[in-house]
C-alpha atoms as a PDB file:
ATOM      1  CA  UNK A   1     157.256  92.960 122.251  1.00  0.00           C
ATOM      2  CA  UNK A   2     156.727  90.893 119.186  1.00  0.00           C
ATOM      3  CA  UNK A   3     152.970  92.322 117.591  1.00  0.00           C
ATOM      4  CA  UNK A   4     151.209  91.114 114.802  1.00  0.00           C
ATOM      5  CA  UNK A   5     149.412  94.174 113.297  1.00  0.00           C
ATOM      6  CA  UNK A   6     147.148  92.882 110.247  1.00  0.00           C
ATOM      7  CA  UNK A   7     145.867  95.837 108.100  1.00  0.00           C
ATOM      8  CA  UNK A   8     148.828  96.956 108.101  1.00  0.00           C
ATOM      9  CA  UNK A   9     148.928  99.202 105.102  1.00  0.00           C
ATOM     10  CA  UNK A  10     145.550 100.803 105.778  1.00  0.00           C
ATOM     11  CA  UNK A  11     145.172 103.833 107.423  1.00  0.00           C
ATOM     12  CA  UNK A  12     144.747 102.984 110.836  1.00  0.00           C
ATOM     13  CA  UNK A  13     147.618  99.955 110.845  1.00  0.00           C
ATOM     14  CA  UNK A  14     150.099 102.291 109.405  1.00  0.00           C
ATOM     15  CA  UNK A  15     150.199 104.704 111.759  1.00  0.00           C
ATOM     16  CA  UNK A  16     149.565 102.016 114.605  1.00  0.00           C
ATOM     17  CA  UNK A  17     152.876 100.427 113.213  1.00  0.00           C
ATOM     18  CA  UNK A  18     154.399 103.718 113.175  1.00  0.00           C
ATOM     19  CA  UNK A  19     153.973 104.471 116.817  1.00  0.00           C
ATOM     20  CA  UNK A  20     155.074 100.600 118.213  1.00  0.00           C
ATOM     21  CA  UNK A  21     158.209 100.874 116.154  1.00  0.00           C
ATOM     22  CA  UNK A  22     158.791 104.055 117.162  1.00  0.00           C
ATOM     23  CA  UNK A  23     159.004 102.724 121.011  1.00  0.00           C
ATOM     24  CA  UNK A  24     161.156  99.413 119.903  1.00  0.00           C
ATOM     25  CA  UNK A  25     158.856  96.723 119.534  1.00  0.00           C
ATOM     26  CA  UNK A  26     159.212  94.390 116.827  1.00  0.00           C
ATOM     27  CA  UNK A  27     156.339  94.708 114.322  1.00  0.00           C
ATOM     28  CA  UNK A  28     154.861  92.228 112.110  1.00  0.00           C
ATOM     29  CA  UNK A  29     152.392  93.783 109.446  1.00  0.00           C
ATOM     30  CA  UNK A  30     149.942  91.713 106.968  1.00  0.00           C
ATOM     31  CA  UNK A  31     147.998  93.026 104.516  1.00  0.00           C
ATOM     32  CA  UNK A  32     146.715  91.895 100.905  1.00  0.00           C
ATOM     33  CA  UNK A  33     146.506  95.100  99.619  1.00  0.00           C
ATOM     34  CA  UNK A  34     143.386  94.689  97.754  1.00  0.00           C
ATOM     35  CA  UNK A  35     142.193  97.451  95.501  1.00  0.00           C
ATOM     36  CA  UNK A  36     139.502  98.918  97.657  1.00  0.00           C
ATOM     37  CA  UNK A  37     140.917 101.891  97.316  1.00  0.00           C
ATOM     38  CA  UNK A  38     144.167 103.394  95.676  1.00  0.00           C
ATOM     39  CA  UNK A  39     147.074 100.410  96.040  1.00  0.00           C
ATOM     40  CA  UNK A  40     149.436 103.299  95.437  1.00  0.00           C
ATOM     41  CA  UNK A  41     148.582 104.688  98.582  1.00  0.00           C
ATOM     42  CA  UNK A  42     149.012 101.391 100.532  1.00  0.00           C
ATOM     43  CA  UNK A  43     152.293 101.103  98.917  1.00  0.00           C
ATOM     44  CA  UNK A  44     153.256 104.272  99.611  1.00  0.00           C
ATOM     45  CA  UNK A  45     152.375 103.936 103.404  1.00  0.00           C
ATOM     46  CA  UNK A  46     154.424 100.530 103.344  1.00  0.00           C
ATOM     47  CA  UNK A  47     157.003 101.786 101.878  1.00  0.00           C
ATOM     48  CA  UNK A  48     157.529 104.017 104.816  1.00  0.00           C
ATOM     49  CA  UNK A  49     157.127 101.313 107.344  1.00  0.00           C
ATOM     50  CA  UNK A  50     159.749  99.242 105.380  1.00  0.00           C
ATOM     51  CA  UNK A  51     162.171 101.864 106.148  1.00  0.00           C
ATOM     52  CA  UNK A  52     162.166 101.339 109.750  1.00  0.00           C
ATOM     53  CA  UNK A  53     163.899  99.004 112.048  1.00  0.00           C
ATOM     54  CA  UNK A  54     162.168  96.112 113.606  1.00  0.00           C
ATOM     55  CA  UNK A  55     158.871  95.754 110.914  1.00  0.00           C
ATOM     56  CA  UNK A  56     158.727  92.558 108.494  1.00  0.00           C
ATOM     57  CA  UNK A  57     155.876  92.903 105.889  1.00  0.00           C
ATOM     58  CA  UNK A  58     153.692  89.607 105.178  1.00  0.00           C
ATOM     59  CA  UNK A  59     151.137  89.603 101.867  1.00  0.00           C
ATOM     60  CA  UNK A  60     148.565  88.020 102.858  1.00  0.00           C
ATOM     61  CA  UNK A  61     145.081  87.522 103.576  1.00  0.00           C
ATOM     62  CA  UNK A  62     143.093  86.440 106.624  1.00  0.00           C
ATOM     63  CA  UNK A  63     140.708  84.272 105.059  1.00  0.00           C
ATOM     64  CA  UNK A  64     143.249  82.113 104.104  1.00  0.00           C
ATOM     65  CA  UNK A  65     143.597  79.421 106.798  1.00  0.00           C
ATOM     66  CA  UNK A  66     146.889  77.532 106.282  1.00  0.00           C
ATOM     67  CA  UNK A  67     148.685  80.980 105.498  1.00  0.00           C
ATOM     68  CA  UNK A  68     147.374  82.297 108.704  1.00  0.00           C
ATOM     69  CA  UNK A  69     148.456  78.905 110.461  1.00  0.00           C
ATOM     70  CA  UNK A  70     151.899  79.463 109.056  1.00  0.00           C
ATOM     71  CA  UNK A  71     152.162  82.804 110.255  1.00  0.00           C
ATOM     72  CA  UNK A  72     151.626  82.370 113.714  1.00  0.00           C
ATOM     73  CA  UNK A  73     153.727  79.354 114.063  1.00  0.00           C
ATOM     74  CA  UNK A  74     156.767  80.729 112.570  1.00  0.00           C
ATOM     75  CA  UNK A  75     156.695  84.442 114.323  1.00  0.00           C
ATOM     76  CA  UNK A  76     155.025  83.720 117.703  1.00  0.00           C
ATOM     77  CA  UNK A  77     153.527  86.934 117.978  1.00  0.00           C
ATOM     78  CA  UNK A  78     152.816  87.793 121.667  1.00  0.00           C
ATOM     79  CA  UNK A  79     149.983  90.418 120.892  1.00  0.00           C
ATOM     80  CA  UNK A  80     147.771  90.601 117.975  1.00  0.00           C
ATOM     81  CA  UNK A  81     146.232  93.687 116.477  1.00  0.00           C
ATOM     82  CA  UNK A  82     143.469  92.934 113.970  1.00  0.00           C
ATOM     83  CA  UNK A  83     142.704  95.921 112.349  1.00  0.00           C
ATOM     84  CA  UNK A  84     142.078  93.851 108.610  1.00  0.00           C
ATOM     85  CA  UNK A  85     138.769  94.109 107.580  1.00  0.00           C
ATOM     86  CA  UNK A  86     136.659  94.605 104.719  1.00  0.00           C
ATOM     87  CA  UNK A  87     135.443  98.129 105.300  1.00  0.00           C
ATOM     88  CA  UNK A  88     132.763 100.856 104.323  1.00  0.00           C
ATOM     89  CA  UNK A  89     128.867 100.632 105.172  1.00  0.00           C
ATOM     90  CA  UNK A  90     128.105 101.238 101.529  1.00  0.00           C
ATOM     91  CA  UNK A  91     129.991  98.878  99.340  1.00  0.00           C
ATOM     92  CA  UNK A  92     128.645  96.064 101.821  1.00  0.00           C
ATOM     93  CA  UNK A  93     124.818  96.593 100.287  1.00  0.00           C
ATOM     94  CA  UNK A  94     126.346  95.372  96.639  1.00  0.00           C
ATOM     95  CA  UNK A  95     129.397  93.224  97.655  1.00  0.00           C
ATOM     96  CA  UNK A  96     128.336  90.867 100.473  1.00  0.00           C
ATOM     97  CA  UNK A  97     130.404  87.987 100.206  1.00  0.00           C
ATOM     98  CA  UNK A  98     133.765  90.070 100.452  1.00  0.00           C
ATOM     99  CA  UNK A  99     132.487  90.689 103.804  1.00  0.00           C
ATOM    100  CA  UNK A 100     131.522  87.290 104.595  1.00  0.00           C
ATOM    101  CA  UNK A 101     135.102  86.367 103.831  1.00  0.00           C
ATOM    102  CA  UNK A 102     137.295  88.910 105.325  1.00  0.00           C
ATOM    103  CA  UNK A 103     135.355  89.938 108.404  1.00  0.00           C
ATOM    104  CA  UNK A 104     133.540  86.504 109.525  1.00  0.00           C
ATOM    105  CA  UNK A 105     136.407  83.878 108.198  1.00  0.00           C
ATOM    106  CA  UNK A 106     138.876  86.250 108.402  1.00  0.00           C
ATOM    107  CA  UNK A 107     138.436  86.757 112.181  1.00  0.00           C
ATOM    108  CA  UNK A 108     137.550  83.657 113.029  1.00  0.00           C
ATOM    109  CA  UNK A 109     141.213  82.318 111.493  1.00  0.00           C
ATOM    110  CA  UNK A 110     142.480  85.067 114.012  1.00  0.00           C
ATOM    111  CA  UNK A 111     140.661  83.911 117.107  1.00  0.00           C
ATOM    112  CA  UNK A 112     142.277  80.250 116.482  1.00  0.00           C
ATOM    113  CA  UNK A 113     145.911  81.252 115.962  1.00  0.00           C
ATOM    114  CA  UNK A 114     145.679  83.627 119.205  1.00  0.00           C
ATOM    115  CA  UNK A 115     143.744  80.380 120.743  1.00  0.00           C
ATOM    116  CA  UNK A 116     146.365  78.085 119.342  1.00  0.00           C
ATOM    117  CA  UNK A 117     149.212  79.838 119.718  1.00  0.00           C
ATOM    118  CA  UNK A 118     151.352  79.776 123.298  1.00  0.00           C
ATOM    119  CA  UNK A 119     152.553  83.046 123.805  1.00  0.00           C
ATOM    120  CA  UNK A 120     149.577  85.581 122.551  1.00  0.00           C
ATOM    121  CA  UNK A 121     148.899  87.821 125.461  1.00  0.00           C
ATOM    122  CA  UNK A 122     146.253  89.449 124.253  1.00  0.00           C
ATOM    123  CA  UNK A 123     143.602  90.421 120.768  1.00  0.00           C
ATOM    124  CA  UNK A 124     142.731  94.070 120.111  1.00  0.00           C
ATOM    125  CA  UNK A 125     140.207  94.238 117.205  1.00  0.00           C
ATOM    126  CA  UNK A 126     138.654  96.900 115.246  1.00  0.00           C
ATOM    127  CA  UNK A 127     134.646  97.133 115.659  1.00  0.00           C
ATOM    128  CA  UNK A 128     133.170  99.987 114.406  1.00  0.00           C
ATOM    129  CA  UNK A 129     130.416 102.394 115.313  1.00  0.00           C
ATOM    130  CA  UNK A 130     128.085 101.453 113.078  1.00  0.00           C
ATOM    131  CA  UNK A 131     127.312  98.568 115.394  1.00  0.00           C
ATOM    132  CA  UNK A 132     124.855 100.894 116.863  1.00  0.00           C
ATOM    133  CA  UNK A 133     122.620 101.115 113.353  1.00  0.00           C
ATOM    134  CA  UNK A 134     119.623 102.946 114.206  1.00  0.00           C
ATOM    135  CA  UNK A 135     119.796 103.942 117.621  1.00  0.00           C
ATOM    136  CA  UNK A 136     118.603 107.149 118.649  1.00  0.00           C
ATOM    137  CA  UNK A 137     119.678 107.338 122.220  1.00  0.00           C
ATOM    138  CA  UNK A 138     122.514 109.682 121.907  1.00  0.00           C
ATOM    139  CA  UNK A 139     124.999 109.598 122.894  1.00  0.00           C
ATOM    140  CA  UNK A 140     125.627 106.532 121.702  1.00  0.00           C
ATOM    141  CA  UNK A 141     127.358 103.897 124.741  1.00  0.00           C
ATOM    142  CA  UNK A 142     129.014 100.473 125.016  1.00  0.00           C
ATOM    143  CA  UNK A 143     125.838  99.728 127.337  1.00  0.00           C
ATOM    144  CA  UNK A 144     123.531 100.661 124.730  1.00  0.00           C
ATOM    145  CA  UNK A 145     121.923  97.641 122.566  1.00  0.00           C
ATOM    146  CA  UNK A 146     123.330  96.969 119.371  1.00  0.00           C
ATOM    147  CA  UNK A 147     120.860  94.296 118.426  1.00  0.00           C
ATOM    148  CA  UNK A 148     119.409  96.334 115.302  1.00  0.00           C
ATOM    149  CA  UNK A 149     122.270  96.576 112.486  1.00  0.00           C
ATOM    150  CA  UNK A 150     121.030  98.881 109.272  1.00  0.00           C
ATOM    151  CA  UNK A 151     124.311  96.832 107.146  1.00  0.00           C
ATOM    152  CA  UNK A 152     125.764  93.930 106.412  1.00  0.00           C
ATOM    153  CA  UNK A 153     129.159  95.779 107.574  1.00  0.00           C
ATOM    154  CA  UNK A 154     128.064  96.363 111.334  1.00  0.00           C
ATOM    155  CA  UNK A 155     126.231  93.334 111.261  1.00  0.00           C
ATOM    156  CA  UNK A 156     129.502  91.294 110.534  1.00  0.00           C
ATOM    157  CA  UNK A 157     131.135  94.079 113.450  1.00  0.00           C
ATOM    158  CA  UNK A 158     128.789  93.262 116.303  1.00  0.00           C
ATOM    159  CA  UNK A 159     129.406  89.028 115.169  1.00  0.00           C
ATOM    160  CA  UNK A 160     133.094  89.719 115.475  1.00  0.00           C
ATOM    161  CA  UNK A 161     132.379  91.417 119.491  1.00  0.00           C
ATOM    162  CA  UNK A 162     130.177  88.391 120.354  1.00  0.00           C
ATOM    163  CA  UNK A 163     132.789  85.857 118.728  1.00  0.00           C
ATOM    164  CA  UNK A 164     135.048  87.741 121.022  1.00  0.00           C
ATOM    165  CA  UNK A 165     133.442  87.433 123.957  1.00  0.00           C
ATOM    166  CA  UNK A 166     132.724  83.510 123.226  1.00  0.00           C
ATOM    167  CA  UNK A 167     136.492  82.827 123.089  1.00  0.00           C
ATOM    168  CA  UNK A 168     137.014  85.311 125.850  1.00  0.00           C
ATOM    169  CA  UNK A 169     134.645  82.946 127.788  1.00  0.00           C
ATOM    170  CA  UNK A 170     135.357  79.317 126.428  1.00  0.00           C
ATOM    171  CA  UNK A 171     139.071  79.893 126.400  1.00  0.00           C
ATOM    172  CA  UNK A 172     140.293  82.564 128.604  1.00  0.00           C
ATOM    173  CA  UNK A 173     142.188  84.553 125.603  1.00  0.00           C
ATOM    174  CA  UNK A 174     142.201  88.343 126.286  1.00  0.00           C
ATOM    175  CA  UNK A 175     139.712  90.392 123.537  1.00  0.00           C
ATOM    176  CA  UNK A 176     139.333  93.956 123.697  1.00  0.00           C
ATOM    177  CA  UNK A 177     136.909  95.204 120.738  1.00  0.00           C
ATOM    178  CA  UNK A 178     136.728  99.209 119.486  1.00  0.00           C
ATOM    179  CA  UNK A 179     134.386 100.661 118.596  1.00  0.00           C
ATOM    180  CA  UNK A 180     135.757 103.351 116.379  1.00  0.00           C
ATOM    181  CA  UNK A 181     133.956 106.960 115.159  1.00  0.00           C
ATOM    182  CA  UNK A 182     134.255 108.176 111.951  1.00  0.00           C
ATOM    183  CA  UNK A 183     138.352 108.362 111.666  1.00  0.00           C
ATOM    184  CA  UNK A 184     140.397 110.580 109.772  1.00  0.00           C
ATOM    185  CA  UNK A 185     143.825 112.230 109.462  1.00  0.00           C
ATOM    186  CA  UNK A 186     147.009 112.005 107.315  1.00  0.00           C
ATOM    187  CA  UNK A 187     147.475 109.113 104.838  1.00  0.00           C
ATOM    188  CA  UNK A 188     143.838 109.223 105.246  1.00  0.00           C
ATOM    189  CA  UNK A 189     140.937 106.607 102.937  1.00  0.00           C
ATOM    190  CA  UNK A 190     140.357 108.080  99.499  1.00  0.00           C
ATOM    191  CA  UNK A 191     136.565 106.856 100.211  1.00  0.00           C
ATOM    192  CA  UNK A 192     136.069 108.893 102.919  1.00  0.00           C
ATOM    193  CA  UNK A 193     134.019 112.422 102.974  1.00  0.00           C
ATOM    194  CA  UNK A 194     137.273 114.218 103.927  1.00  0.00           C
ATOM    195  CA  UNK A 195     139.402 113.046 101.450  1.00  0.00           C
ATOM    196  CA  UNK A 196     136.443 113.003  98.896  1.00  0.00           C
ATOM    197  CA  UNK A 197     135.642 116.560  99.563  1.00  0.00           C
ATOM    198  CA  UNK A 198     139.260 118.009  99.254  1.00  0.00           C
ATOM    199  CA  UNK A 199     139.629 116.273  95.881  1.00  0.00           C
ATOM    200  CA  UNK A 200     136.333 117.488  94.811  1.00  0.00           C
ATOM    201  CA  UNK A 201     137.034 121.307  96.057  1.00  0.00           C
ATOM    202  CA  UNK A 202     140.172 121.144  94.512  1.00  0.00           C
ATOM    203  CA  UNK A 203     139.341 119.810  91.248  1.00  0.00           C
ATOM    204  CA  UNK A 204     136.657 122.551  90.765  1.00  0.00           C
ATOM    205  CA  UNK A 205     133.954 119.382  90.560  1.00  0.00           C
ATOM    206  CA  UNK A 206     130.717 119.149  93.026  1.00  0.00           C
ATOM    207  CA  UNK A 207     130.631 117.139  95.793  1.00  0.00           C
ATOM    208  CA  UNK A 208     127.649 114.945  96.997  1.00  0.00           C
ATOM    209  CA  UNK A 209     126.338 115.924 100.488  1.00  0.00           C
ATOM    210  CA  UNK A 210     123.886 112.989 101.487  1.00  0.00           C
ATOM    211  CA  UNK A 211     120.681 113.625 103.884  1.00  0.00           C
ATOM    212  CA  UNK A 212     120.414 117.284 101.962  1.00  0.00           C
ATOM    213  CA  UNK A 213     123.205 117.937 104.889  1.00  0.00           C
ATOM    214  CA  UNK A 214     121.437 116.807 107.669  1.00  0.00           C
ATOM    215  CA  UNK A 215     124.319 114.995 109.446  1.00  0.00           C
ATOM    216  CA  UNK A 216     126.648 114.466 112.439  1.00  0.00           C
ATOM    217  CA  UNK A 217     129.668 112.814 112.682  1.00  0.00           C
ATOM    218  CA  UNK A 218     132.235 111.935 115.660  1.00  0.00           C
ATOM    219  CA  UNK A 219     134.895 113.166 113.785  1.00  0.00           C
ATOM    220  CA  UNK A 220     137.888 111.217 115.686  1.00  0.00           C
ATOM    221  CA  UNK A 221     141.719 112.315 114.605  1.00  0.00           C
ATOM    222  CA  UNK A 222     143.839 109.620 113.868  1.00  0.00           C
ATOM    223  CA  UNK A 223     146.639 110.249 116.626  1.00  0.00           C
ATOM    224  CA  UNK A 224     143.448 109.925 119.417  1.00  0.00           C
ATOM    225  CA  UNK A 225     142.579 106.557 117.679  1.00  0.00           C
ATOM    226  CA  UNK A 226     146.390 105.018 118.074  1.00  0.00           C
ATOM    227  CA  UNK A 227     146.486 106.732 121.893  1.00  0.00           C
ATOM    228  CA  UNK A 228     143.320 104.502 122.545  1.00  0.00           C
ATOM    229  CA  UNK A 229     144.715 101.581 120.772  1.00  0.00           C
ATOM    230  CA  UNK A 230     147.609 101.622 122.384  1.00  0.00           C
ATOM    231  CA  UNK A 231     146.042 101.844 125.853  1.00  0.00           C
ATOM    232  CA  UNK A 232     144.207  98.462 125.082  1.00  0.00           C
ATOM    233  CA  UNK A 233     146.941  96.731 124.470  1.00  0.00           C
ATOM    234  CA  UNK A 234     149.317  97.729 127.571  1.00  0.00           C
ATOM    235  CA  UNK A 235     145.636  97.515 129.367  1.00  0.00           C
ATOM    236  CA  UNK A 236     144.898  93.988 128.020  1.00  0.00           C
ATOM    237  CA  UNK A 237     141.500  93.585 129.467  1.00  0.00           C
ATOM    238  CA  UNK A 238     139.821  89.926 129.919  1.00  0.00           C
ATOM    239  CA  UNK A 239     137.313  90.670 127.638  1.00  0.00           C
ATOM    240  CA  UNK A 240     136.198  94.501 126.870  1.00  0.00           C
ATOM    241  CA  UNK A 241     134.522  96.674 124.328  1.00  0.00           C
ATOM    242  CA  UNK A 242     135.063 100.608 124.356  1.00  0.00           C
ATOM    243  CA  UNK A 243     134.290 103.366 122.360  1.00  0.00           C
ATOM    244  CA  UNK A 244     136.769 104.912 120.651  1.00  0.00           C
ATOM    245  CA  UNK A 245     135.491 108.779 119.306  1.00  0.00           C
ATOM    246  CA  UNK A 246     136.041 111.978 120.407  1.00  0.00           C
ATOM    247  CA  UNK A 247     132.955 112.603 122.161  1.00  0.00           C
ATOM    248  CA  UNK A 248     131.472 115.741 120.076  1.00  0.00           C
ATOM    249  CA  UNK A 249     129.458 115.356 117.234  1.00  0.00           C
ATOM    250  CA  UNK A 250     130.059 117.631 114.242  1.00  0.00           C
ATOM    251  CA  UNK A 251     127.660 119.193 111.655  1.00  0.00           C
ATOM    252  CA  UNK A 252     128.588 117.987 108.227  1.00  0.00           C
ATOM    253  CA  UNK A 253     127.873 121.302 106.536  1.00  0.00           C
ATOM    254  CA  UNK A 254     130.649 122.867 109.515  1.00  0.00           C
ATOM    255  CA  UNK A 255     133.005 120.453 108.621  1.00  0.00           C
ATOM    256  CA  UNK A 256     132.809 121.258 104.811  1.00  0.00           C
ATOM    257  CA  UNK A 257     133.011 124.704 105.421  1.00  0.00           C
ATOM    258  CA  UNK A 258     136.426 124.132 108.035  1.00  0.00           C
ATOM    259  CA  UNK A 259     137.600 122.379 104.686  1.00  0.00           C
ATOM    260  CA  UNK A 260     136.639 125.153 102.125  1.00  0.00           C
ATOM    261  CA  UNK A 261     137.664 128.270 104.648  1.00  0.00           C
ATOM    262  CA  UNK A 262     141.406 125.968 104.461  1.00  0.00           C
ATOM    263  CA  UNK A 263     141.429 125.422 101.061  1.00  0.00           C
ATOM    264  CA  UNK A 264     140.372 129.046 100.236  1.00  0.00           C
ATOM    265  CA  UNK A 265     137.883 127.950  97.926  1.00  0.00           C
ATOM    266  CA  UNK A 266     134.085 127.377  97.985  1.00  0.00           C
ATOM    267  CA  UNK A 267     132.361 124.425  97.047  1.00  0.00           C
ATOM    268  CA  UNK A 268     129.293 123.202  94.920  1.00  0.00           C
ATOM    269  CA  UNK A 269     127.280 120.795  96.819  1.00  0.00           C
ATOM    270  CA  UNK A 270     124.807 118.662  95.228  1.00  0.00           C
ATOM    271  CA  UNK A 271     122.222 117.683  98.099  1.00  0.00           C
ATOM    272  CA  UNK A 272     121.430 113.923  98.009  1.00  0.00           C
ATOM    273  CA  UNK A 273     119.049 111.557  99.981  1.00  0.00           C
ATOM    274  CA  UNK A 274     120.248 109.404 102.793  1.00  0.00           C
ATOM    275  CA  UNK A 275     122.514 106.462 101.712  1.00  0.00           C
ATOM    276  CA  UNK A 276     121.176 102.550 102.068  1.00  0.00           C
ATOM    277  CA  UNK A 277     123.038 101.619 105.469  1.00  0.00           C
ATOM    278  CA  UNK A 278     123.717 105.473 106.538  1.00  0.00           C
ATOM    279  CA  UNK A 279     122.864 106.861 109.957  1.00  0.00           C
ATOM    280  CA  UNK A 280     121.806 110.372 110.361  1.00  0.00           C
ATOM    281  CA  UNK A 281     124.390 111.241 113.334  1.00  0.00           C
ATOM    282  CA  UNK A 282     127.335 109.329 115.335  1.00  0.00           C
ATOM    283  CA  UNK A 283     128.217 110.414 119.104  1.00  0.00           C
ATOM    284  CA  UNK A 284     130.328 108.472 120.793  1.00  0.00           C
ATOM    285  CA  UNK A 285     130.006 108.561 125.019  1.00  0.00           C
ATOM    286  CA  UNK A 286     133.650 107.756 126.412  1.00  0.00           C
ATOM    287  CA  UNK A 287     132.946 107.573 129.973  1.00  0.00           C
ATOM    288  CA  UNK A 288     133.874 103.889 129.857  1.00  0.00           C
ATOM    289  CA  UNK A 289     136.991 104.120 127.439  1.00  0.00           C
ATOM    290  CA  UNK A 290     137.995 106.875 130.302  1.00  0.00           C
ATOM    291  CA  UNK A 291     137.557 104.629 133.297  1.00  0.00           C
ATOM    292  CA  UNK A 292     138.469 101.587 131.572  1.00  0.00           C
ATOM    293  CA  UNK A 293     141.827 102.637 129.193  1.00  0.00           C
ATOM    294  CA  UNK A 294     142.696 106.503 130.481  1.00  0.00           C
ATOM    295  CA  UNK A 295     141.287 107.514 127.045  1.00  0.00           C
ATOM    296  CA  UNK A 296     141.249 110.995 126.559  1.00  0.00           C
ATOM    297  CA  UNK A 297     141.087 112.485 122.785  1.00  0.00           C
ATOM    298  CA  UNK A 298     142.534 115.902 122.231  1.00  0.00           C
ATOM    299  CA  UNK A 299     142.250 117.123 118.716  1.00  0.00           C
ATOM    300  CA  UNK A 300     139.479 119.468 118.187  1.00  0.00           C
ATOM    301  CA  UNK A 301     138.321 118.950 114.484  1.00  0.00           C
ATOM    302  CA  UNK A 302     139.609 122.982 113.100  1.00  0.00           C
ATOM    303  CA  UNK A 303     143.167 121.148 114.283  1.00  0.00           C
ATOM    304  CA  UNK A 304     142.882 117.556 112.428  1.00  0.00           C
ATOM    305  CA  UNK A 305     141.795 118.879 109.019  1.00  0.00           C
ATOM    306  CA  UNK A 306     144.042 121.010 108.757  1.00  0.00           C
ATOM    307  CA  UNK A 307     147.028 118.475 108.921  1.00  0.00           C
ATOM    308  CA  UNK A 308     145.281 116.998 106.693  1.00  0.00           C
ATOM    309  CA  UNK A 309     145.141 119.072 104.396  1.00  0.00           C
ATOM    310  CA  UNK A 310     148.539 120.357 105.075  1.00  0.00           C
ATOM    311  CA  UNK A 311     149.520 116.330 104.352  1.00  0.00           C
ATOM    312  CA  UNK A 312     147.370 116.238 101.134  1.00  0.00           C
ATOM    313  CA  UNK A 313     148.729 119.312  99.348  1.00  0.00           C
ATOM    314  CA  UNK A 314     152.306 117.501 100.126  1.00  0.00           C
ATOM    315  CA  UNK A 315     151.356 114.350  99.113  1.00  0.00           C
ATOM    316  CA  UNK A 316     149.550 115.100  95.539  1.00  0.00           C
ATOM    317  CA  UNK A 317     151.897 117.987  95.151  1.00  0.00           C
ATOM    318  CA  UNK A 318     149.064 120.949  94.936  1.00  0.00           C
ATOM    319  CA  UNK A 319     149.840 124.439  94.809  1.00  0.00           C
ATOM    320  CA  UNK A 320     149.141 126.760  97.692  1.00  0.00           C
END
């Protein structure tokens, strides 16, 4: 198949990209590398994609109507992965409006080129779990309310699901919205607590443990996030939103310690009230990404951060 991935060089859209080019499909990835985090790295993680048969590479951004226009008319992607986003709960309390333009316009320029383009068989987008703000049912389901948003981030999240479901109703076009917990892995976000810690630990600096420690986390490994992607888009639902997580929730101060026992080295830990936005815990309840995609994660977190790890020491080139 022909697939627009945007996102591309993040994270979650390399390693998407990876696994459809790995099976033959032709792969379209957009991105604007913006400096959210380290452009190296998103260079780095394109330069790898570049390498392979069947991906094209697009600069460019989603907000950015005519360009997006463009796009879709001259590659006629037939399904559409929108995984671009402006992300992290705490740079959206001081920098609204990149929000505003990336995850409202920039997903409302992707619902009309899927809408106006013949051809797209389906839209997988990236929600996130902090739809669920300050819920304290737990675990936390896709029947659950999400009416209650603590940030500006999952508020623009749960306004991407219900612009979803509106075009999903109005138009017909297939939407399937995740919902994802707490990701990590290899080629990992520098501004997540995994990555932060290690480079912390390593550098002999403290790190900052918010809540004074008193915190839970899905911790979901990367290869369980593409596995679930995937399944959405050979699953193509009418219109759908699933949790993607791995359905056990993790106590920060156990998942610094899996990083420090690893690393060999003990770590200083300056204790820190809860962050503007933050939730106290994340547990996601699959039941419905079971019935509803075959979903099924299977890396326990002792496993993930260790390839991690393993893929950081390569990466930065740090002595064992």
């Amino acid at each position: 198949m022909r697939i627009l991935v945007t996102g591309a060089a993040g994270f979650i859209g390399y390693h998407l990209c990876e696994s459809l080019l790995k099976d033959g499909h032709q792969v379209v990835g957009l991105d604007n590398i913006n400096d959210y985090y380290s452009v190296s790295l998103k260079e780095a993680r394109l330069a790898r994609l570049k390498e392979r048969k069947g991906f094209s590479f697009i600069k460019g951004d989603l907000a950015d109507r005519p360009a997006m226009e463009d796009l879709f008319l001259r590659h006629k992607p037939q399904q559409v992965v929108n995984l671009a986003a402006q992300a992290g709960v705490r740079y959206s309390v001081t920098h609204p409006h990149v929000y505003m333009d990336s995850n409202m316009v920039g997903f409302l320029n992707i619902l009309e080129c899927c809408r106006h383009t013949p051809g797209v068989q389906g839209l997988i987008y990236a929600s996130s779990s902090s739809v669920y703000g300050g819920n304290t049912k737990i675990p936390f389901s896709v029947e659950d309310a999400v009416d209650k948003p603590i940030s500006l981030y999952a508020a623009t999240k749960k306004a991407n699901e219900l612009m979803a479901h509106c075009y999903s109703h109005l138009y017909g076009m297939h939407t399937t919205g995740l919902r994802f917990f707490t990701v990590y892995g290899p080629w990992g976000r520098p501004d997540m607590a995994l990555f932060l810690f290690t480079k912390a630990i390593l550098a002999g600096e403290a790190i900052r443990v918010f809540n004074h420690g008193d915190m839970k986390r899905d911790f979901t490994f990367i290869d369980d996030i593409v596995a679930g992607i995937r399944a959405s888009m050979e699953r193509n639902h009418k219109c759908e939103v699933f949790n993607l997580g791995n359905h056990k929730s993790e106590k920060l101060t156990d998942f610094i310690e899996l990083i420090e026992g690893y690393l060999g080295r003990k770590a200083e830990r300056i204790l820190e009230p809860m962050q503007p936005g933050d939730v106290p815990a994340s547990f996601a309840d699959i039941e419905h990404s079971r019935q509803g995609l075959g979903y099924e994660p299977t890396t326990d977190i002792d496993v993930g951060i260790r390839r991690f790890l393993d893929w950081y020491l390569d990466y930065y080139q740090v002595a064992r």
